[in-house]
PDB file of N, CA and C in Angstrom:
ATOM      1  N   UNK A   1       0.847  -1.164   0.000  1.00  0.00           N
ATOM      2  CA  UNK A   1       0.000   0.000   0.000  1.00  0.00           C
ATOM      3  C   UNK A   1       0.893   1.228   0.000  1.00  0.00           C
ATOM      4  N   UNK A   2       0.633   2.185  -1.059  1.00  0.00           N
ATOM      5  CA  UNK A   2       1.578   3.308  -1.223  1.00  0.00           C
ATOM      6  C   UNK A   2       0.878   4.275  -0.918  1.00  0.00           C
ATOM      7  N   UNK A   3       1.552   5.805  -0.565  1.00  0.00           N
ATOM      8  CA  UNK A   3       0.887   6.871  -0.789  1.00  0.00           C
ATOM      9  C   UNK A   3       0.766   7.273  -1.681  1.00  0.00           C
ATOM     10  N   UNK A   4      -0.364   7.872  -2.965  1.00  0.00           N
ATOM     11  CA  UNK A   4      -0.211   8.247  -4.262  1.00  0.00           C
ATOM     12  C   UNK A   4      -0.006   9.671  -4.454  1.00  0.00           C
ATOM     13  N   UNK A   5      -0.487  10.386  -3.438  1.00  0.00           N
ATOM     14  CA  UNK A   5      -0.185  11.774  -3.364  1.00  0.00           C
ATOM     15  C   UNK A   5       0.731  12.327  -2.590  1.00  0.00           C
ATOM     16  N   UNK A   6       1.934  12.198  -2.882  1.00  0.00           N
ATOM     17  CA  UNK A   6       2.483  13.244  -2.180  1.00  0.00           C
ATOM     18  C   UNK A   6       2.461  14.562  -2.152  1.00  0.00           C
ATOM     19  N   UNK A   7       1.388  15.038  -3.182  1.00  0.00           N
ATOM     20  CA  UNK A   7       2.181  16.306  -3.493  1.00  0.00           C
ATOM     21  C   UNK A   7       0.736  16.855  -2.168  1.00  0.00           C
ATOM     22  N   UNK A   8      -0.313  16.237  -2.014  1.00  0.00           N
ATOM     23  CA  UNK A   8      -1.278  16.476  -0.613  1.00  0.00           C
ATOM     24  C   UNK A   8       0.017  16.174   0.570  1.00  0.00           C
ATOM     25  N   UNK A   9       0.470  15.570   0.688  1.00  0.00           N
ATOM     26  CA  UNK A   9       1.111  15.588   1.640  1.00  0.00           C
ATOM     27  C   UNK A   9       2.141  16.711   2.136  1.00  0.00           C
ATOM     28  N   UNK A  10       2.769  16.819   1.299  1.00  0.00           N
ATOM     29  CA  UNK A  10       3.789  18.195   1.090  1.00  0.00           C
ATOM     30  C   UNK A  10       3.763  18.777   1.545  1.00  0.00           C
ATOM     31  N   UNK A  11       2.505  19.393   1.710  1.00  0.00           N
ATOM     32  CA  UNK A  11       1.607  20.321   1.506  1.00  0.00           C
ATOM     33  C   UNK A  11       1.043  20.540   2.916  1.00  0.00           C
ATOM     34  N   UNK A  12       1.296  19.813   4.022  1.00  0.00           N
ATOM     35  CA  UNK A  12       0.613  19.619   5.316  1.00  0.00           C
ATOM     36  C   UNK A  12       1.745  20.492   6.075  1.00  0.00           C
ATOM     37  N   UNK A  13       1.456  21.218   7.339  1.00  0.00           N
ATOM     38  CA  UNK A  13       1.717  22.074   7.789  1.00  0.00           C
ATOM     39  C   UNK A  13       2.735  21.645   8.783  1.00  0.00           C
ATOM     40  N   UNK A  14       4.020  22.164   9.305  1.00  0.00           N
ATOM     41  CA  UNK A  14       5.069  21.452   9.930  1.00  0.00           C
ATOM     42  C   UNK A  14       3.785  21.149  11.450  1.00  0.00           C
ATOM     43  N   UNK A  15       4.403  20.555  12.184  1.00  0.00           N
ATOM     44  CA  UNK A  15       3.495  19.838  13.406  1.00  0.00           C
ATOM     45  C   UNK A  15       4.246  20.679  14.285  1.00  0.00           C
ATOM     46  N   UNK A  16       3.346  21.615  15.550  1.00  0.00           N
ATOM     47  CA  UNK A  16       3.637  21.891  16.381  1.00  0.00           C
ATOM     48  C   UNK A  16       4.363  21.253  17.945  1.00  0.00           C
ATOM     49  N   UNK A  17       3.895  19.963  17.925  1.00  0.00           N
ATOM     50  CA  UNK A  17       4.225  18.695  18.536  1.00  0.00           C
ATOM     51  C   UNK A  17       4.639  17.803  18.145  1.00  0.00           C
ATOM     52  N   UNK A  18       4.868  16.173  19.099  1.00  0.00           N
ATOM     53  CA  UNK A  18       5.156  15.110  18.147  1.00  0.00           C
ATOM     54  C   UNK A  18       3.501  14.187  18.776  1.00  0.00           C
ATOM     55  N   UNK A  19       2.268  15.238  18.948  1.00  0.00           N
ATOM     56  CA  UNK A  19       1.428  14.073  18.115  1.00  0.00           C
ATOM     57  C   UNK A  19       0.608  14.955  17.136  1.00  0.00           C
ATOM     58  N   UNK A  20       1.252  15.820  16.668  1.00  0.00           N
ATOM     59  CA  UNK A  20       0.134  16.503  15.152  1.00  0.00           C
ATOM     60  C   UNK A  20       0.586  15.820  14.182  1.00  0.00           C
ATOM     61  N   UNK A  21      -0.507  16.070  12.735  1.00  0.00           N
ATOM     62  CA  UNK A  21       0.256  15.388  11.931  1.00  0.00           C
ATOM     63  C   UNK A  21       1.541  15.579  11.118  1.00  0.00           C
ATOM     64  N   UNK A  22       1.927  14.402  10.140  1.00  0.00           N
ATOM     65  CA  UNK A  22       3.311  14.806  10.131  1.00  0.00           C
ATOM     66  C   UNK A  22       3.444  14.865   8.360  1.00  0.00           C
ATOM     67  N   UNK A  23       4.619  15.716   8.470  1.00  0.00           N
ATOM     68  CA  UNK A  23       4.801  15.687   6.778  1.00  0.00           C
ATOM     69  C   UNK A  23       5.391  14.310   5.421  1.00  0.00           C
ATOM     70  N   UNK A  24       5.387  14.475   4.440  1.00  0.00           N
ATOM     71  CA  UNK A  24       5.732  13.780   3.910  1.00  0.00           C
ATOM     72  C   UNK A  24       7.569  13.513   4.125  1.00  0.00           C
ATOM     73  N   UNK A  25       8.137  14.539   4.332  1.00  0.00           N
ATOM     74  CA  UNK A  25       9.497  14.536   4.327  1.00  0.00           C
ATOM     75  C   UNK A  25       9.290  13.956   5.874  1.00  0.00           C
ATOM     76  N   UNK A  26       8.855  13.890   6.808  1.00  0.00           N
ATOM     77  CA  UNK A  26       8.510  13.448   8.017  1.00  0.00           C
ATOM     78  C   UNK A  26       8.334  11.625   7.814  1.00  0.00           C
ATOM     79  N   UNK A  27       7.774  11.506   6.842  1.00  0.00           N
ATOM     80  CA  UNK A  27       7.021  10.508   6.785  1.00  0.00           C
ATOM     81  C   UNK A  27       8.068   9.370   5.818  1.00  0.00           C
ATOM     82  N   UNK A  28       9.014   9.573   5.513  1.00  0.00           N
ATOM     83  CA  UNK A  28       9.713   9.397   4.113  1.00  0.00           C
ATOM     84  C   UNK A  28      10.417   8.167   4.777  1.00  0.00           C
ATOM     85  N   UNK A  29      10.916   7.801   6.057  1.00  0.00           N
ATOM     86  CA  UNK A  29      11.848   6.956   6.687  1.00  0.00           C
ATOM     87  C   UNK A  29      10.865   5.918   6.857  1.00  0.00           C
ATOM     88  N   UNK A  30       9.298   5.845   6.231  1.00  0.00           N
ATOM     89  CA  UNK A  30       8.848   4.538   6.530  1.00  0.00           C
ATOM     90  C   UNK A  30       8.022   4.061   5.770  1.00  0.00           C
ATOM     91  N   UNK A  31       8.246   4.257   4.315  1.00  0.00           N
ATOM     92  CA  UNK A  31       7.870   3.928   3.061  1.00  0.00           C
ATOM     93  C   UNK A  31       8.383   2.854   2.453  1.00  0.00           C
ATOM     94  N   UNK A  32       9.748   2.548   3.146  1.00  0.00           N
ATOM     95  CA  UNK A  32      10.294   1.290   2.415  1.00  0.00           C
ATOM     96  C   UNK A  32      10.229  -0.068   3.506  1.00  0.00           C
ATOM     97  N   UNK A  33       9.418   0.255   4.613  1.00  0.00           N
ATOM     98  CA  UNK A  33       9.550  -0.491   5.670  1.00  0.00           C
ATOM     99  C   UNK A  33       8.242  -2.065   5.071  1.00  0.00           C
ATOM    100  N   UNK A  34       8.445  -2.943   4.730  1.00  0.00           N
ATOM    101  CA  UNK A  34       7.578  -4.217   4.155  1.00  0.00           C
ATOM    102  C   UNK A  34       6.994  -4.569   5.717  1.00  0.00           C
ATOM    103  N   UNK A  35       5.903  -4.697   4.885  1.00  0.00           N
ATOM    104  CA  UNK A  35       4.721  -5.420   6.202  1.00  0.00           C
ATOM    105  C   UNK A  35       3.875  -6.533   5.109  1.00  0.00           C
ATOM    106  N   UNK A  36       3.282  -7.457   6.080  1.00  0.00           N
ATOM    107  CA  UNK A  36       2.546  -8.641   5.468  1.00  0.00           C
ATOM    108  C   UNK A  36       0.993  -7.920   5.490  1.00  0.00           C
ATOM    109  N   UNK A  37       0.636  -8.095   4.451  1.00  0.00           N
ATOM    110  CA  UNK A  37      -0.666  -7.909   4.044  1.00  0.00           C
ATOM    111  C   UNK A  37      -1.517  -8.975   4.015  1.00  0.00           C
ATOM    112  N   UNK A  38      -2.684  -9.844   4.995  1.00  0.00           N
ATOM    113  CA  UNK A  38      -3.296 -10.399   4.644  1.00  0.00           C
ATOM    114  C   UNK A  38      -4.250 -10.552   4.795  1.00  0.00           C
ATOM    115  N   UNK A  39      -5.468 -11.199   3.930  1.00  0.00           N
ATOM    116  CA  UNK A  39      -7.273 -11.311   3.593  1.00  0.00           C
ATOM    117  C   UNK A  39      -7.772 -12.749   4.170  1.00  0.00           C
ATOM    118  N   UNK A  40      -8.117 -12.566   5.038  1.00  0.00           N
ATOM    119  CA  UNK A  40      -9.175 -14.137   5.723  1.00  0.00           C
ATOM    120  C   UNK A  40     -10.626 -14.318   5.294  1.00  0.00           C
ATOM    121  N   UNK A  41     -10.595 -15.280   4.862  1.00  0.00           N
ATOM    122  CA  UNK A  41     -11.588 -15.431   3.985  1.00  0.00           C
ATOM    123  C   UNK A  41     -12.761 -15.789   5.766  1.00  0.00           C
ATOM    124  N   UNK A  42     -11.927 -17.145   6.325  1.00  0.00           N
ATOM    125  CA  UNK A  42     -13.098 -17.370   7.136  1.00  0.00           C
ATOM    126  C   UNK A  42     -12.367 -18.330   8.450  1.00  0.00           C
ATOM    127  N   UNK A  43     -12.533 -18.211   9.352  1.00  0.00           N
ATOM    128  CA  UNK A  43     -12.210 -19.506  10.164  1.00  0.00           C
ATOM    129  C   UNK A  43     -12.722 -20.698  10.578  1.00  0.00           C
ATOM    130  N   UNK A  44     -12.063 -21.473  11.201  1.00  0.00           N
ATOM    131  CA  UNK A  44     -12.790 -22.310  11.815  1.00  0.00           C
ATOM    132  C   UNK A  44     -11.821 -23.321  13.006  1.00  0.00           C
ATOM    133  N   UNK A  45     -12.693 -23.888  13.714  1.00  0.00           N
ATOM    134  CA  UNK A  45     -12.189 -24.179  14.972  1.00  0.00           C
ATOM    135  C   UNK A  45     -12.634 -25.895  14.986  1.00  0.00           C
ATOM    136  N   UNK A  46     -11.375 -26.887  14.964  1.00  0.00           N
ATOM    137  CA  UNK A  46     -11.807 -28.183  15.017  1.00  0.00           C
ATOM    138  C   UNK A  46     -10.698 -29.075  15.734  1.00  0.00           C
ATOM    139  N   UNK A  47     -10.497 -30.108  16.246  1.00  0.00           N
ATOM    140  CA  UNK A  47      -9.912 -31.034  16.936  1.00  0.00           C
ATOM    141  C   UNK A  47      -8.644 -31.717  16.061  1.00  0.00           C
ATOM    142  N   UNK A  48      -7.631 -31.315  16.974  1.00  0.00           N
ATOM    143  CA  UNK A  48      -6.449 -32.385  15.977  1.00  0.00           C
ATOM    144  C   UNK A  48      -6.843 -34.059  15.277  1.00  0.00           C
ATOM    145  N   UNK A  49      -7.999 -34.678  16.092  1.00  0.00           N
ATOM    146  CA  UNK A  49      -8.461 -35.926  15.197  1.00  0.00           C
ATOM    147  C   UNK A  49      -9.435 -35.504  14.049  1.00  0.00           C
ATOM    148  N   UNK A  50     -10.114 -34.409  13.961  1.00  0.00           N
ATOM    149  CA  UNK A  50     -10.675 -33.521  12.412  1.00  0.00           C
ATOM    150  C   UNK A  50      -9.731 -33.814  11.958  1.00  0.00           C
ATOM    151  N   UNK A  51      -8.951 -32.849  12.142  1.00  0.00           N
ATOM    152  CA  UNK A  51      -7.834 -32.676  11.205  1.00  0.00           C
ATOM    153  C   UNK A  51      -7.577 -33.823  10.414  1.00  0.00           C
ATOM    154  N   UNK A  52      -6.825 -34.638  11.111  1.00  0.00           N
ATOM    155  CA  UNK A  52      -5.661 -35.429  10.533  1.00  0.00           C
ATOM    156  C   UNK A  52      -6.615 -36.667   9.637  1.00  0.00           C
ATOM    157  N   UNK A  53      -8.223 -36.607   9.783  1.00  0.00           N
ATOM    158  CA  UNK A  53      -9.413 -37.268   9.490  1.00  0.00           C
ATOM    159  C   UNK A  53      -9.010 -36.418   7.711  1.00  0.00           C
ATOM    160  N   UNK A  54      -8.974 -35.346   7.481  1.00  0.00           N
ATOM    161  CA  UNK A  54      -8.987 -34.722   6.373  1.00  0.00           C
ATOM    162  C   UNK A  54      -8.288 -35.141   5.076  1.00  0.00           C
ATOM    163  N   UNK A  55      -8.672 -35.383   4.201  1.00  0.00           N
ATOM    164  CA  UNK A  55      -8.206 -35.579   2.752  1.00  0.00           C
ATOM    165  C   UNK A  55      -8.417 -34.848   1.753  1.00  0.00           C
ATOM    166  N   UNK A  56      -7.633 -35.310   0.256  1.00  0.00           N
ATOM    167  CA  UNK A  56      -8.138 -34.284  -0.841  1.00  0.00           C
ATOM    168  C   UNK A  56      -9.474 -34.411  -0.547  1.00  0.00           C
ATOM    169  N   UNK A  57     -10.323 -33.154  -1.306  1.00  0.00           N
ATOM    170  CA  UNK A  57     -11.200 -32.990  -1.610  1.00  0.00           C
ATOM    171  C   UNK A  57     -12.543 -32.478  -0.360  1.00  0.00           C
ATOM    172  N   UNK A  58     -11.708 -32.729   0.673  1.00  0.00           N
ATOM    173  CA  UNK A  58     -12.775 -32.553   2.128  1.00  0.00           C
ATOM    174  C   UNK A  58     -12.931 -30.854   2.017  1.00  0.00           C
ATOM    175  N   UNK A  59     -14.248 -30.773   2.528  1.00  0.00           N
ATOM    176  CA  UNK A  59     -14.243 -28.842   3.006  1.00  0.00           C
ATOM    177  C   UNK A  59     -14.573 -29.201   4.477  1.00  0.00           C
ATOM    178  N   UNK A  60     -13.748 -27.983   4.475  1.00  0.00           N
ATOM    179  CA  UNK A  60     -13.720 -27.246   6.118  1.00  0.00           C
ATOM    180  C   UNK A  60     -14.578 -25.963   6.005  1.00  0.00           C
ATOM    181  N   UNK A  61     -15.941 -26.108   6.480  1.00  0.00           N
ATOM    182  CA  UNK A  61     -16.493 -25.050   6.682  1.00  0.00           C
ATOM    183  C   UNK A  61     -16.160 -23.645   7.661  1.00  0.00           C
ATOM    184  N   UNK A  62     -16.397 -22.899   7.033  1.00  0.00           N
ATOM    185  CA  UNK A  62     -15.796 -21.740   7.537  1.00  0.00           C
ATOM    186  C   UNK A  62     -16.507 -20.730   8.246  1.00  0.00           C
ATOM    187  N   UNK A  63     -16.911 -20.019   9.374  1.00  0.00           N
ATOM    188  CA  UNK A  63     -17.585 -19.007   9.863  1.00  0.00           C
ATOM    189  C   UNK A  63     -18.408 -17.566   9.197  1.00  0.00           C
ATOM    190  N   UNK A  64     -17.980 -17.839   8.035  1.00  0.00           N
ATOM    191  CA  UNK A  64     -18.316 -16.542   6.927  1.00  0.00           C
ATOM    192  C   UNK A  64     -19.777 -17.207   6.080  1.00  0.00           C
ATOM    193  N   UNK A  65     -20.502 -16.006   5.589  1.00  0.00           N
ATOM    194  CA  UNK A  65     -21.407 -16.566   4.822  1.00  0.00           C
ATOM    195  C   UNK A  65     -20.922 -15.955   3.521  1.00  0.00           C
ATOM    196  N   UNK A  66     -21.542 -16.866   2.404  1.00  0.00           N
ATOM    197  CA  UNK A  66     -21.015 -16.101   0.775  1.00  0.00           C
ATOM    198  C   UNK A  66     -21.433 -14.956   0.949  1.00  0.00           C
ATOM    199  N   UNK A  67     -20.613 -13.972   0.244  1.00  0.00           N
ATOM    200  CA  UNK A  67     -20.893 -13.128   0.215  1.00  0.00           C
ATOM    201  C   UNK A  67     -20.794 -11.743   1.373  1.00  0.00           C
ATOM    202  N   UNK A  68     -20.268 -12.479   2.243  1.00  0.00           N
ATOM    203  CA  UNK A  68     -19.984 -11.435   3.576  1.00  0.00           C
ATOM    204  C   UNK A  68     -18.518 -10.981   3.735  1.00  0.00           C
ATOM    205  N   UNK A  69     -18.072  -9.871   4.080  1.00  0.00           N
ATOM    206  CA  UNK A  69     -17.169  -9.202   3.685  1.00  0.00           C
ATOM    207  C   UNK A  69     -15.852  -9.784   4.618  1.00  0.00           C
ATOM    208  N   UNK A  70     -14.686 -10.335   4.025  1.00  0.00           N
ATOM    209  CA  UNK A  70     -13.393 -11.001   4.339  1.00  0.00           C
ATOM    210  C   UNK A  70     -12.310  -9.996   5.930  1.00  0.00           C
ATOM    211  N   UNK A  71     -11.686  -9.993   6.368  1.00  0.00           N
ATOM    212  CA  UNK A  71     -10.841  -9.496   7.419  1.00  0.00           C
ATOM    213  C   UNK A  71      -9.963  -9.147   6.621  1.00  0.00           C
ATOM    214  N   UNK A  72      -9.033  -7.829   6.689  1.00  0.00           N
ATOM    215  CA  UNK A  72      -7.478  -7.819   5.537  1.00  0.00           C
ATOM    216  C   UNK A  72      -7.209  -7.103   6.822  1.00  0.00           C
ATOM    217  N   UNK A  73      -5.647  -8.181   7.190  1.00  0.00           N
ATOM    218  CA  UNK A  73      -5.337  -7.786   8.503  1.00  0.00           C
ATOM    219  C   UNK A  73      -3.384  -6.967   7.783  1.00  0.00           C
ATOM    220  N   UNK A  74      -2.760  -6.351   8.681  1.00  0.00           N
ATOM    221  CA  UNK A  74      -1.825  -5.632   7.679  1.00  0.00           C
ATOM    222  C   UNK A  74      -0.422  -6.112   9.300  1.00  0.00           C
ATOM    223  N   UNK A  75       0.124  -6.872   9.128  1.00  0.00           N
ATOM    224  CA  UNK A  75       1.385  -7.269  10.511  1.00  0.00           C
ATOM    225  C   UNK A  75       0.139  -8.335  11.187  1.00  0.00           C
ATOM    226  N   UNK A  76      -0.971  -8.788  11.079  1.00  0.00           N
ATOM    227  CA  UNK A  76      -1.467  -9.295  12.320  1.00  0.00           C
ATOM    228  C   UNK A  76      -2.693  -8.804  12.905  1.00  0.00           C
ATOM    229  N   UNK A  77      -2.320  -7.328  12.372  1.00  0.00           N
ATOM    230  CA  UNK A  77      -3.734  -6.131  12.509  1.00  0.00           C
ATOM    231  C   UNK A  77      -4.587  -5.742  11.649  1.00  0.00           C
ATOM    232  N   UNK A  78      -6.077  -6.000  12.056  1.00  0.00           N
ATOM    233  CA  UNK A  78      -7.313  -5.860  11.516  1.00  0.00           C
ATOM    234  C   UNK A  78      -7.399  -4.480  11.346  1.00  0.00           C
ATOM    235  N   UNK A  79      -7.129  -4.183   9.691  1.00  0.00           N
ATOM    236  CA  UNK A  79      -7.283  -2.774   9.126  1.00  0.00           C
ATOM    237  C   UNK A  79      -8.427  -2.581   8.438  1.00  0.00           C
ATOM    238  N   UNK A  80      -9.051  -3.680   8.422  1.00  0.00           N
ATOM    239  CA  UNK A  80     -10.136  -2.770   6.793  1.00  0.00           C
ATOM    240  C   UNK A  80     -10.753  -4.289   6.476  1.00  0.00           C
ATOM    241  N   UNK A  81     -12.151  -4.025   6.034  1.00  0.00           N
ATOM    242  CA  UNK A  81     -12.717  -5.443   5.399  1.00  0.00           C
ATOM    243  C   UNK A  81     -13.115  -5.293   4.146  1.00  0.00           C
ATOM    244  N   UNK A  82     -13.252  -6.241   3.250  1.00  0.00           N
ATOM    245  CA  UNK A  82     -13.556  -6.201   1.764  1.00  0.00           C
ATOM    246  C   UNK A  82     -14.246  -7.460   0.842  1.00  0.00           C
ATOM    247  N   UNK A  83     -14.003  -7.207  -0.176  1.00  0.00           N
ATOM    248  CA  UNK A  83     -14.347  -8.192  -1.169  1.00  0.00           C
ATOM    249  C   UNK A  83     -13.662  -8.871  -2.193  1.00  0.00           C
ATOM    250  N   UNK A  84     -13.303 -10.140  -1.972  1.00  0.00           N
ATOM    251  CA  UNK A  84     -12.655 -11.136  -3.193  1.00  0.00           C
ATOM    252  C   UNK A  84     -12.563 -10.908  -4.516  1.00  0.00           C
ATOM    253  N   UNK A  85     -11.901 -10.087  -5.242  1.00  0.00           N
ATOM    254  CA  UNK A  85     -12.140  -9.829  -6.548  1.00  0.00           C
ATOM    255  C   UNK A  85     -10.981 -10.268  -7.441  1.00  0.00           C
ATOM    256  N   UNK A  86     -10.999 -10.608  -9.081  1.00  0.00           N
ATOM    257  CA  UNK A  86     -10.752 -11.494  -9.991  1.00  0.00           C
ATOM    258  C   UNK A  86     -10.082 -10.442 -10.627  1.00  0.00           C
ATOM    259  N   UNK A  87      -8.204 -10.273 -10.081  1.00  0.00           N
ATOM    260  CA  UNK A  87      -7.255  -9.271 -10.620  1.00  0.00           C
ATOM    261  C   UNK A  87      -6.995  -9.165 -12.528  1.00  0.00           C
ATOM    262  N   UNK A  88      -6.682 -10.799 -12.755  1.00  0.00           N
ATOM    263  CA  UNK A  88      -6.797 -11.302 -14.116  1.00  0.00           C
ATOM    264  C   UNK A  88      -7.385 -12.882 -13.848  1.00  0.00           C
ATOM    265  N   UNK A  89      -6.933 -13.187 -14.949  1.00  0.00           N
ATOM    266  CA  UNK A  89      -7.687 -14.823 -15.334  1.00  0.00           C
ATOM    267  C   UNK A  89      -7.035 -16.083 -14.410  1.00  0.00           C
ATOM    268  N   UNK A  90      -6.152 -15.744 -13.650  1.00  0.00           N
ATOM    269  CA  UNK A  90      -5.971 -16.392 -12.525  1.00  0.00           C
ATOM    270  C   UNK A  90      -5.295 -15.957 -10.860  1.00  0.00           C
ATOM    271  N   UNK A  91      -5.601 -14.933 -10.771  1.00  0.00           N
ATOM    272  CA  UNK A  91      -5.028 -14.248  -9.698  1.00  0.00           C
ATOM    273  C   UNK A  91      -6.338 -13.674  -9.167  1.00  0.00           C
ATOM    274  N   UNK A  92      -6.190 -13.481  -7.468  1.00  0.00           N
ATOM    275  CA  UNK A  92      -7.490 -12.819  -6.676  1.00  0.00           C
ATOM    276  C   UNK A  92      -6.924 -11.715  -6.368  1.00  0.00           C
ATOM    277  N   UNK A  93      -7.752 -10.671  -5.677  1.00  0.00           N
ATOM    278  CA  UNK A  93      -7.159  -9.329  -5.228  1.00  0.00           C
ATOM    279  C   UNK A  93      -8.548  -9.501  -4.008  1.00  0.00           C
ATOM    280  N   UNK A  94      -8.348  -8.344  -3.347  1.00  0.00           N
ATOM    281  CA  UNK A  94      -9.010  -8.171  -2.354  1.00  0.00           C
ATOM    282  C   UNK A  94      -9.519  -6.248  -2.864  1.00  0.00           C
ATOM    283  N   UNK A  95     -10.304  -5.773  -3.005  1.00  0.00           N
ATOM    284  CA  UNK A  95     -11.114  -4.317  -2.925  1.00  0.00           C
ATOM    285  C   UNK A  95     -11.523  -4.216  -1.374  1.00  0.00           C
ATOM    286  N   UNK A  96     -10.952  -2.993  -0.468  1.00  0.00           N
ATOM    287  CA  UNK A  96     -11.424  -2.835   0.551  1.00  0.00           C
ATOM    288  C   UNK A  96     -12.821  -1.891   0.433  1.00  0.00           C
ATOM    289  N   UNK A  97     -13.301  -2.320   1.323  1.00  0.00           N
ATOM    290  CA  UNK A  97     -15.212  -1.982   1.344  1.00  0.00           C
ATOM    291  C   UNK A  97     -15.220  -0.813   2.816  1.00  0.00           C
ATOM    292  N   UNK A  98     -14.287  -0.828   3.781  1.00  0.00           N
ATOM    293  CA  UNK A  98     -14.641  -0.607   5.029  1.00  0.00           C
ATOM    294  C   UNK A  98     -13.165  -0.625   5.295  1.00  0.00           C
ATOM    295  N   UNK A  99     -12.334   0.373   6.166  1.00  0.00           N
ATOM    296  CA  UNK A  99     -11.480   0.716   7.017  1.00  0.00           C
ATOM    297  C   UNK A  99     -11.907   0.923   8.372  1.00  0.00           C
ATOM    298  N   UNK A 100     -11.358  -0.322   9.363  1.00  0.00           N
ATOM    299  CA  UNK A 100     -11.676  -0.837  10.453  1.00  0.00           C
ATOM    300  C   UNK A 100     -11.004   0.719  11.619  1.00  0.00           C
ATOM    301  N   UNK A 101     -11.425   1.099  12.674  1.00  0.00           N
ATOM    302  CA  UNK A 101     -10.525   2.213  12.905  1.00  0.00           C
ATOM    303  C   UNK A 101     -10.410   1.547  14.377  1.00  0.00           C
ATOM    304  N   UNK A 102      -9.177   1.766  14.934  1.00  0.00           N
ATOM    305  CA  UNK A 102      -8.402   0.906  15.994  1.00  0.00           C
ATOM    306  C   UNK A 102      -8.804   2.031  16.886  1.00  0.00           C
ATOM    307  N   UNK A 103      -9.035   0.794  17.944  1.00  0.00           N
ATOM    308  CA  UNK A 103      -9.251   1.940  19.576  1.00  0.00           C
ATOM    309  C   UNK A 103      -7.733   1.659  20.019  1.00  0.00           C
ATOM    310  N   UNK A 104      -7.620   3.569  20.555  1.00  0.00           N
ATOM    311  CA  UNK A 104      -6.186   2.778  20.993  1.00  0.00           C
ATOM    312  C   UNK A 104      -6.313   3.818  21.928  1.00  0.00           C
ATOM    313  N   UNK A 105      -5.592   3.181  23.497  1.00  0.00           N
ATOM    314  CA  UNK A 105      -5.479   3.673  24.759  1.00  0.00           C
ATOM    315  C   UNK A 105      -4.897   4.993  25.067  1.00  0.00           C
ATOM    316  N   UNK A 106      -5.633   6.305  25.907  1.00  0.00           N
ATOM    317  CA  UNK A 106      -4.682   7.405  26.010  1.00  0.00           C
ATOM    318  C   UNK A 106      -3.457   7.302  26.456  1.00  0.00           C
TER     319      UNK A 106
END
């Protein structure tokens, strides 16, 4: 996930503190930093004798209904939920629908 605008960013006002927001030249030391991006379709919760019971072709039902919108977690963390979508003729992508917003402690 990139920023596409920098030139909005630029453009943001130096920060009087260190919790206002911050500039792009502010911001520049953590653009190359890689994080895991990933989309859960659905879970599920079953017994190591399930398991090892499992073969080709078995489904593991999953907690989601068709059609209900996936988890895209970004390090581990639940950022945003979306929808399964068909990048080309064999690759999936994920379209976010909803940006999850984190409670976080004073």
């Amino acid at each position: 996930m990139a920023i596409e605008n920098d030139m909005e960013l630029a453009e943001l006002s130096e920060p009087t503190d260190t919790s206002g927001p911050r500039t792009a030249r502010e911001l520049e030391a953590v653009y190359d930093i890689p994080v895991t991006v990933s989309a859960v379709l659905g879970k599920s919760t079953m017994q190591v004798s399930q398991l090892l019971k499992l073969g080709r072709g078995a489904v593991v039902e999953l907690d989601r209904k068709l059609g209900e919108a996936i988890d895209i977690y970004v390090n581990n963390r639940l950022v945003a939920r979306g929808e399964v979508v068909m990048v080309d003729d064999n690759r999936l992508g994920v379209t976010m629908t909803e940006i999850v917003k984190a409670d976080r402690a004073p």
